[in-house]
N, C-alpha and C. Protein backbone atom coordinates (compact mmCIF):
# COMPACT_ATOMS: atom_id res chain seq x y z
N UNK A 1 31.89 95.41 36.80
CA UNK A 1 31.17 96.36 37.55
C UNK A 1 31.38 96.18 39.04
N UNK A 2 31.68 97.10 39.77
CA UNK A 2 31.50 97.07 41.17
C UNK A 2 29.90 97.23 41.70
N UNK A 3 30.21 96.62 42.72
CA UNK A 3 29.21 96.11 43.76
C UNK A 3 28.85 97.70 44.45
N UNK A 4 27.94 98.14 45.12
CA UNK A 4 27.62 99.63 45.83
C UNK A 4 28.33 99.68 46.88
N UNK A 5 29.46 100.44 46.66
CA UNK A 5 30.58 100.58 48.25
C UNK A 5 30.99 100.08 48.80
N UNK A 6 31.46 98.69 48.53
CA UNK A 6 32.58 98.31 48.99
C UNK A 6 33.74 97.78 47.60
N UNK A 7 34.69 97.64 48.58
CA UNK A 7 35.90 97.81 47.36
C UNK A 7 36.19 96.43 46.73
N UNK A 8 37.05 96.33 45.89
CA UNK A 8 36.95 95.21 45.03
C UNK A 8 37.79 94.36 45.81
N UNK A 9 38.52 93.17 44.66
CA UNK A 9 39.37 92.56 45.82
C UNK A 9 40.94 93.63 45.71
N UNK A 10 41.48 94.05 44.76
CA UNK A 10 42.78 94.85 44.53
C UNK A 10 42.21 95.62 46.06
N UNK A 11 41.27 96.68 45.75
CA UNK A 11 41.55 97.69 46.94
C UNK A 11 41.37 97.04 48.40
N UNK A 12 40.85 95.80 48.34
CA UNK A 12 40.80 95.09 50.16
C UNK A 12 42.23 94.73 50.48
N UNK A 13 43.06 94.12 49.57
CA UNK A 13 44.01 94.02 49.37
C UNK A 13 44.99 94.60 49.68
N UNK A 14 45.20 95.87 49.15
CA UNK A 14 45.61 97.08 49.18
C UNK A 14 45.69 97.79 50.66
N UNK A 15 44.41 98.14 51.30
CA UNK A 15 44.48 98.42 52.83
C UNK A 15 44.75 97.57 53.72
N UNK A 16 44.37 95.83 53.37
CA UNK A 16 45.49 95.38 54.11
C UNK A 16 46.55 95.61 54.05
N UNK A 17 47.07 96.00 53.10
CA UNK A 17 48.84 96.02 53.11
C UNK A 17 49.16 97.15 53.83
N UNK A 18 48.47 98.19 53.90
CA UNK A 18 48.59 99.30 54.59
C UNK A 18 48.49 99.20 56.05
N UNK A 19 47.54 98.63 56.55
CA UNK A 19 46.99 98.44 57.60
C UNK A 19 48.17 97.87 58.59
N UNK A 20 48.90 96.44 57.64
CA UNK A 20 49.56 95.70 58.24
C UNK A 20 51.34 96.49 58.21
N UNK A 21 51.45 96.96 57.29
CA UNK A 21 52.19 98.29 57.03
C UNK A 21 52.48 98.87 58.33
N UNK A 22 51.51 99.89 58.48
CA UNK A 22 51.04 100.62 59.67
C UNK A 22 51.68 99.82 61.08
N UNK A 23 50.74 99.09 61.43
CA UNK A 23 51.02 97.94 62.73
C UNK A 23 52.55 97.37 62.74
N UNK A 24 53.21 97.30 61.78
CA UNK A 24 54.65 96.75 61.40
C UNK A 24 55.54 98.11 61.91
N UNK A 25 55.16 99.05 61.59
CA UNK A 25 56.30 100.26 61.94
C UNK A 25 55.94 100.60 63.39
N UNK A 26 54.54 100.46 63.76
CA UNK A 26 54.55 100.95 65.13
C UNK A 26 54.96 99.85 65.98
N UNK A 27 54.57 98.37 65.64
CA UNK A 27 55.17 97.94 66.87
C UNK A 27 56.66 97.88 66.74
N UNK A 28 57.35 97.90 65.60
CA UNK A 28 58.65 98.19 65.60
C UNK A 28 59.60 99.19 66.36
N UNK A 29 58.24 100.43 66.45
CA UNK A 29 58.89 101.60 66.98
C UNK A 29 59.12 101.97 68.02
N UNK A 30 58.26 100.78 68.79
CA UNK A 30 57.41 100.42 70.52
C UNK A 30 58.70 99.71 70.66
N UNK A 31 58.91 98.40 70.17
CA UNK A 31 60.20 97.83 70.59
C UNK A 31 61.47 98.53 70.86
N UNK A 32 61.50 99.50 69.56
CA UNK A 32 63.07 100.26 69.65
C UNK A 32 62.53 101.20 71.36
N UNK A 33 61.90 101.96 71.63
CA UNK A 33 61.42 102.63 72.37
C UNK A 33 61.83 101.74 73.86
N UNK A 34 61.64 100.70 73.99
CA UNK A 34 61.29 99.89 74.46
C UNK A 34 62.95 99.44 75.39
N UNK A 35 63.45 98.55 74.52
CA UNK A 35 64.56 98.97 74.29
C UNK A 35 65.71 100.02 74.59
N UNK A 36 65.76 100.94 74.30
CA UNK A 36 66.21 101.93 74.75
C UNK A 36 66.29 102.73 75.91
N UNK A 37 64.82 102.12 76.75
CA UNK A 37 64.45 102.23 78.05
C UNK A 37 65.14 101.76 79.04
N UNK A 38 64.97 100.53 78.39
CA UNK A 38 66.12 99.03 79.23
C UNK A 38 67.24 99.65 78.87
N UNK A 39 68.19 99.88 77.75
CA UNK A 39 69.55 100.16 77.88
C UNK A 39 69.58 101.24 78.93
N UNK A 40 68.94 102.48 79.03
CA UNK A 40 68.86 103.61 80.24
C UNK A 40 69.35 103.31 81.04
N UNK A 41 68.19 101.85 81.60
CA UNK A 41 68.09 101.83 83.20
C UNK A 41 68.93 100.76 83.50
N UNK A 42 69.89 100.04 82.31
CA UNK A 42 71.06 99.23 82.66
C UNK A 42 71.90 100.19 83.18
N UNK A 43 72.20 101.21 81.60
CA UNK A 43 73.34 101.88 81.95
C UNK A 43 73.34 102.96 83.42
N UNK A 44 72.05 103.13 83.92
CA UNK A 44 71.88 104.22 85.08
C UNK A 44 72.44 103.31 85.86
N UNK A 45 72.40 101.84 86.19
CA UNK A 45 72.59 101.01 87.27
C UNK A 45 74.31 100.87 87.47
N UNK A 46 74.75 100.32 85.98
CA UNK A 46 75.75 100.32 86.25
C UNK A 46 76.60 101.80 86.48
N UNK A 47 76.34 102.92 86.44
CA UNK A 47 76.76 103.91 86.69
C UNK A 47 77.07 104.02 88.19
N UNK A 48 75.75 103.88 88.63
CA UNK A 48 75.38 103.42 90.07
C UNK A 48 76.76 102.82 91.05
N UNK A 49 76.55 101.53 90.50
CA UNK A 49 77.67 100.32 91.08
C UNK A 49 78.92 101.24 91.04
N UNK A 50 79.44 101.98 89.73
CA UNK A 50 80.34 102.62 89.49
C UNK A 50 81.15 103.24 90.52
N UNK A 51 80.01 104.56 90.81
CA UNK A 51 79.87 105.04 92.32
C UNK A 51 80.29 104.48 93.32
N UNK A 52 79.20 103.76 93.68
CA UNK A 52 79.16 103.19 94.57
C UNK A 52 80.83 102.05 95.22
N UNK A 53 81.37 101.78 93.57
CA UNK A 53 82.73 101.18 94.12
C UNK A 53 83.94 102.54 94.47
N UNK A 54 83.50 103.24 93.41
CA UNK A 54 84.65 104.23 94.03
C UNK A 54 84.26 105.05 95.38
N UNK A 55 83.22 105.49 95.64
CA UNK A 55 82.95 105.43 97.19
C UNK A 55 83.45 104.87 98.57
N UNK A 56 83.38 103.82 98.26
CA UNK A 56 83.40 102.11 98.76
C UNK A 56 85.47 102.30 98.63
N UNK A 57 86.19 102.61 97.55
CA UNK A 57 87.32 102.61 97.50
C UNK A 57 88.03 103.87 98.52
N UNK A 58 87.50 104.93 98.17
CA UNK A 58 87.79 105.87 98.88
C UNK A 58 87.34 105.67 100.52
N UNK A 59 86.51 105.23 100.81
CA UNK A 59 86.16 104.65 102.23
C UNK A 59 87.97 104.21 102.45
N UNK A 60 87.98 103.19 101.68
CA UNK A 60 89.19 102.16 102.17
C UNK A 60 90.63 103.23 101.95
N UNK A 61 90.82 103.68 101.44
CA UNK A 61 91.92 104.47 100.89
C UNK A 61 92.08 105.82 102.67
N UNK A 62 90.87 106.00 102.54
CA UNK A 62 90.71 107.03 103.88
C UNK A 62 91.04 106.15 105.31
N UNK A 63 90.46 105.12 105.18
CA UNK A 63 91.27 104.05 106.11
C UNK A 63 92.44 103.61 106.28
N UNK A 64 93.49 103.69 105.15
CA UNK A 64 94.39 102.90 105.16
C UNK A 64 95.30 103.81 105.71
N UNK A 65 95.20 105.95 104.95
CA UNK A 65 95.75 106.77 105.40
C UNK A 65 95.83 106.64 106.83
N UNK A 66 94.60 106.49 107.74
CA UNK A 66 94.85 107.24 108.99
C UNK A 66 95.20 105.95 109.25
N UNK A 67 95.10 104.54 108.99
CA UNK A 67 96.24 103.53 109.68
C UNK A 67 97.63 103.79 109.56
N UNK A 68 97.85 104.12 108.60
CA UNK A 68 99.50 104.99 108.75
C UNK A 68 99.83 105.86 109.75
N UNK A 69 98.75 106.84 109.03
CA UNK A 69 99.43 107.98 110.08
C UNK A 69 99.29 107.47 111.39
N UNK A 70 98.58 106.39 111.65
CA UNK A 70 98.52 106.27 113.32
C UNK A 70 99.95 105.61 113.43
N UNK A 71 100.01 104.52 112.70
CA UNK A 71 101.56 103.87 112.73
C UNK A 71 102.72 104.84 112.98
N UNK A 72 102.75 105.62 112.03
CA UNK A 72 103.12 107.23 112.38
C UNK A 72 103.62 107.81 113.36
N UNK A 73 102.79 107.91 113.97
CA UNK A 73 102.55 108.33 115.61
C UNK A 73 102.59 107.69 116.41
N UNK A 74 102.23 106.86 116.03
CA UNK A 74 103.16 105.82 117.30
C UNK A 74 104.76 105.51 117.40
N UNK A 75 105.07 105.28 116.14
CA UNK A 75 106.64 105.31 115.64
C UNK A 75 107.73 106.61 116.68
N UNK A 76 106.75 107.49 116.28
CA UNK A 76 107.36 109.09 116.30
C UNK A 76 107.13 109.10 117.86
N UNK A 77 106.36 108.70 118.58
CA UNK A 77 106.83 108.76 119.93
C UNK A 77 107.66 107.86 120.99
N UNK A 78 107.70 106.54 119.93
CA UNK A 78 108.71 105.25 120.30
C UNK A 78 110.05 105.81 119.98
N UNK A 79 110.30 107.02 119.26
CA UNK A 79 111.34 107.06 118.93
C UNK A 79 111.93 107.77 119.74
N UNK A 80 111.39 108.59 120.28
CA UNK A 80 112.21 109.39 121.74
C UNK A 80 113.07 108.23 122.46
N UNK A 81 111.97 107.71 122.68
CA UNK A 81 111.93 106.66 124.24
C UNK A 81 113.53 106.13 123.93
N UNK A 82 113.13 105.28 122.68
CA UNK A 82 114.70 104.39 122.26
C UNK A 82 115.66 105.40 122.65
N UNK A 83 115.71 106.78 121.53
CA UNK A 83 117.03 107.41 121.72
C UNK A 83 117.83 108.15 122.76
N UNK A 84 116.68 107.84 124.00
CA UNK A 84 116.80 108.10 125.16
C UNK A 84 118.16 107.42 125.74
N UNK A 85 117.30 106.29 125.93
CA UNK A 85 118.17 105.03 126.23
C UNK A 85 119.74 105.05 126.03
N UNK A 86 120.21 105.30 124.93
CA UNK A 86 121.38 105.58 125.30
C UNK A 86 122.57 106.55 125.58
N UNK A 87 121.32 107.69 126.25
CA UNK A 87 121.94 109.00 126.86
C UNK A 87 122.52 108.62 127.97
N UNK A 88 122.28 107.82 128.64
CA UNK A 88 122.78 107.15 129.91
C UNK A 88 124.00 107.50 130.16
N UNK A 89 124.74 107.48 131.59
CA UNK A 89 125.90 107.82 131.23
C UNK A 89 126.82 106.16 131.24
N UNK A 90 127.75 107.10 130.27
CA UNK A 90 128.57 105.33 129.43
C UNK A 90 129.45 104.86 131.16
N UNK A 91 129.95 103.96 131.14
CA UNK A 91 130.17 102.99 131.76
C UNK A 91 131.61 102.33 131.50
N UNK A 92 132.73 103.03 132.03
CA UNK A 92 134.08 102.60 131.60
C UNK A 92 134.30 101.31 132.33
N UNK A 93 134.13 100.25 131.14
CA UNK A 93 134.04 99.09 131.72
C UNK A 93 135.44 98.57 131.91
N UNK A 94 136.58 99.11 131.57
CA UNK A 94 137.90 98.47 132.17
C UNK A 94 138.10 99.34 133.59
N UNK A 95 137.65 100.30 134.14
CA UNK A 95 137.87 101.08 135.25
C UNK A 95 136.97 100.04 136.24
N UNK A 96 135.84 99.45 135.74
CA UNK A 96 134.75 98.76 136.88
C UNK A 96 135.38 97.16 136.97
N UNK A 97 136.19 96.97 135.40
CA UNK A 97 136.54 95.50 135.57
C UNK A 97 138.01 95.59 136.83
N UNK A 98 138.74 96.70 136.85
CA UNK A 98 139.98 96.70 137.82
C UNK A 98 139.50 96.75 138.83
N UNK A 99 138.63 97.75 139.33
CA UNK A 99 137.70 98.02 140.78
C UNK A 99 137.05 96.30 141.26
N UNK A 100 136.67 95.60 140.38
CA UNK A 100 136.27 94.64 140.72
C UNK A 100 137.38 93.51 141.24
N UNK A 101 138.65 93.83 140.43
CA UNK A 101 139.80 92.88 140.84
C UNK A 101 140.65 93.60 142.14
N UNK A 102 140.48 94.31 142.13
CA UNK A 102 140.95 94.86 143.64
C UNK A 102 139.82 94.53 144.22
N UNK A 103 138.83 94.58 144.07
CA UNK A 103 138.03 93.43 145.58
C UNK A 103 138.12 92.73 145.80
N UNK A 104 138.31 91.78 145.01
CA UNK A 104 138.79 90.38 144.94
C UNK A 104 139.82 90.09 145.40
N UNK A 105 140.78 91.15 145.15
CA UNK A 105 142.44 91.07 146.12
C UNK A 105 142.34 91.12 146.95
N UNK A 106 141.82 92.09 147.62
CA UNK A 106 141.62 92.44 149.03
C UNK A 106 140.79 91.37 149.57
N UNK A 107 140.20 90.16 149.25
CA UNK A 107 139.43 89.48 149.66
C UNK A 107 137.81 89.76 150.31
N UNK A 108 137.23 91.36 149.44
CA UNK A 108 136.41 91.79 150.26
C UNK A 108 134.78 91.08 149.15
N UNK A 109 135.24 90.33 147.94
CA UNK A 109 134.16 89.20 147.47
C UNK A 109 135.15 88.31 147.41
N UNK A 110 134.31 87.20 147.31
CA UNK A 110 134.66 85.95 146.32
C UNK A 110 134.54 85.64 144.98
N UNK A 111 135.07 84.36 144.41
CA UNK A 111 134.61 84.05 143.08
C UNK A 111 133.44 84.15 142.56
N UNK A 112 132.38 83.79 142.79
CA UNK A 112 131.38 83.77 142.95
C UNK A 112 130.52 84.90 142.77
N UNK A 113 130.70 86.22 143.76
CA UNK A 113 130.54 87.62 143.45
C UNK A 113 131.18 88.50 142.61
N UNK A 114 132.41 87.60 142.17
CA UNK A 114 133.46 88.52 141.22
C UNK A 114 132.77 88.03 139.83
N UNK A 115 132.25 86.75 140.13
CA UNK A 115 131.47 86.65 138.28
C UNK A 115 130.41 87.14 138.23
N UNK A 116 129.58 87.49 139.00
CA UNK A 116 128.38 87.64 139.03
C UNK A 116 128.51 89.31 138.47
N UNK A 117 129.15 90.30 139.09
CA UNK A 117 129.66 91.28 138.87
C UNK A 117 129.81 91.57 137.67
N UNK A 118 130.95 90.79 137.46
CA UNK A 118 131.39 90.60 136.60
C UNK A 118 130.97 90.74 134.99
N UNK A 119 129.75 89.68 135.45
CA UNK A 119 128.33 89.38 134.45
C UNK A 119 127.92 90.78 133.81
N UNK A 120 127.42 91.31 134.87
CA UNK A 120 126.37 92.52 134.86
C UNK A 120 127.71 94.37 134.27
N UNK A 121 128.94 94.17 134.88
CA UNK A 121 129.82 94.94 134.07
C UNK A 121 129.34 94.86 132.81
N UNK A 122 129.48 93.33 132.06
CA UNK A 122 129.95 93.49 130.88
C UNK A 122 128.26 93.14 130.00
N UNK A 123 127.25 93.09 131.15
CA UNK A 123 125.63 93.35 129.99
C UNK A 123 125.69 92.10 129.71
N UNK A 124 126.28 90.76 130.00
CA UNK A 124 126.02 89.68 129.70
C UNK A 124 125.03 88.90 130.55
């Protein structure tokens, strides 16, 4: 015979198992929840960094261009200058080396001024 309203031992039994049932799936479901939160706000972060390096790359990449092109430009106006240089007019150096030995004949230098001359004829 049962007792007046309350349950035997099977049915106390019984809603514990339920009870604990119950509490087993939800905090299970809290964890996954949980969980899944954290993976989010990993994966938002590293997304982030992601960014943030290719940003960070393109910074450098935009830098490296206009260091060229400045190299560039500087090149491109050094390059006149040089090819200038030897528009000059040329310098018939056996006509200046005879001119120099007829001074020397004539006694109007010496040794001395004939090498020196001499020197500078030949860019040495």
């Amino acid at each position: 015979m049962r007792r007046g309203g309350r349950p035997g031992l099977v049915g106390t039994m019984a809603r514990t198992a339920v009870i604990a049932g119950t509490a087993t799936a939800v905090s299970g479901s809290m964890q996954r929840k949980q969980a899944g939160k954290q993976q989010q706000v990993a994966e938002a972060a590293a997304y982030e960094q992601q960014v943030a390096a290719q940003q960070q790359q393109a910074q450098i990449d935009a830098q490296v261009q206009a260091a060229l092109a400045a190299q560039a430009a500087q090149q491109a106006a050094a390059a006149p200058v040089a090819a200038a240089a030897p528009a000059a007019p040329a310098v018939d150096i056996t006509a200046e080396l005879q001119k120099l030995a007829a001074l020397k004949e004539q006694g109007l230098i010496d040794d001395a001024e004939f090498s020196a001359m001499k020197a500078k004829v030949l860019g040495i």
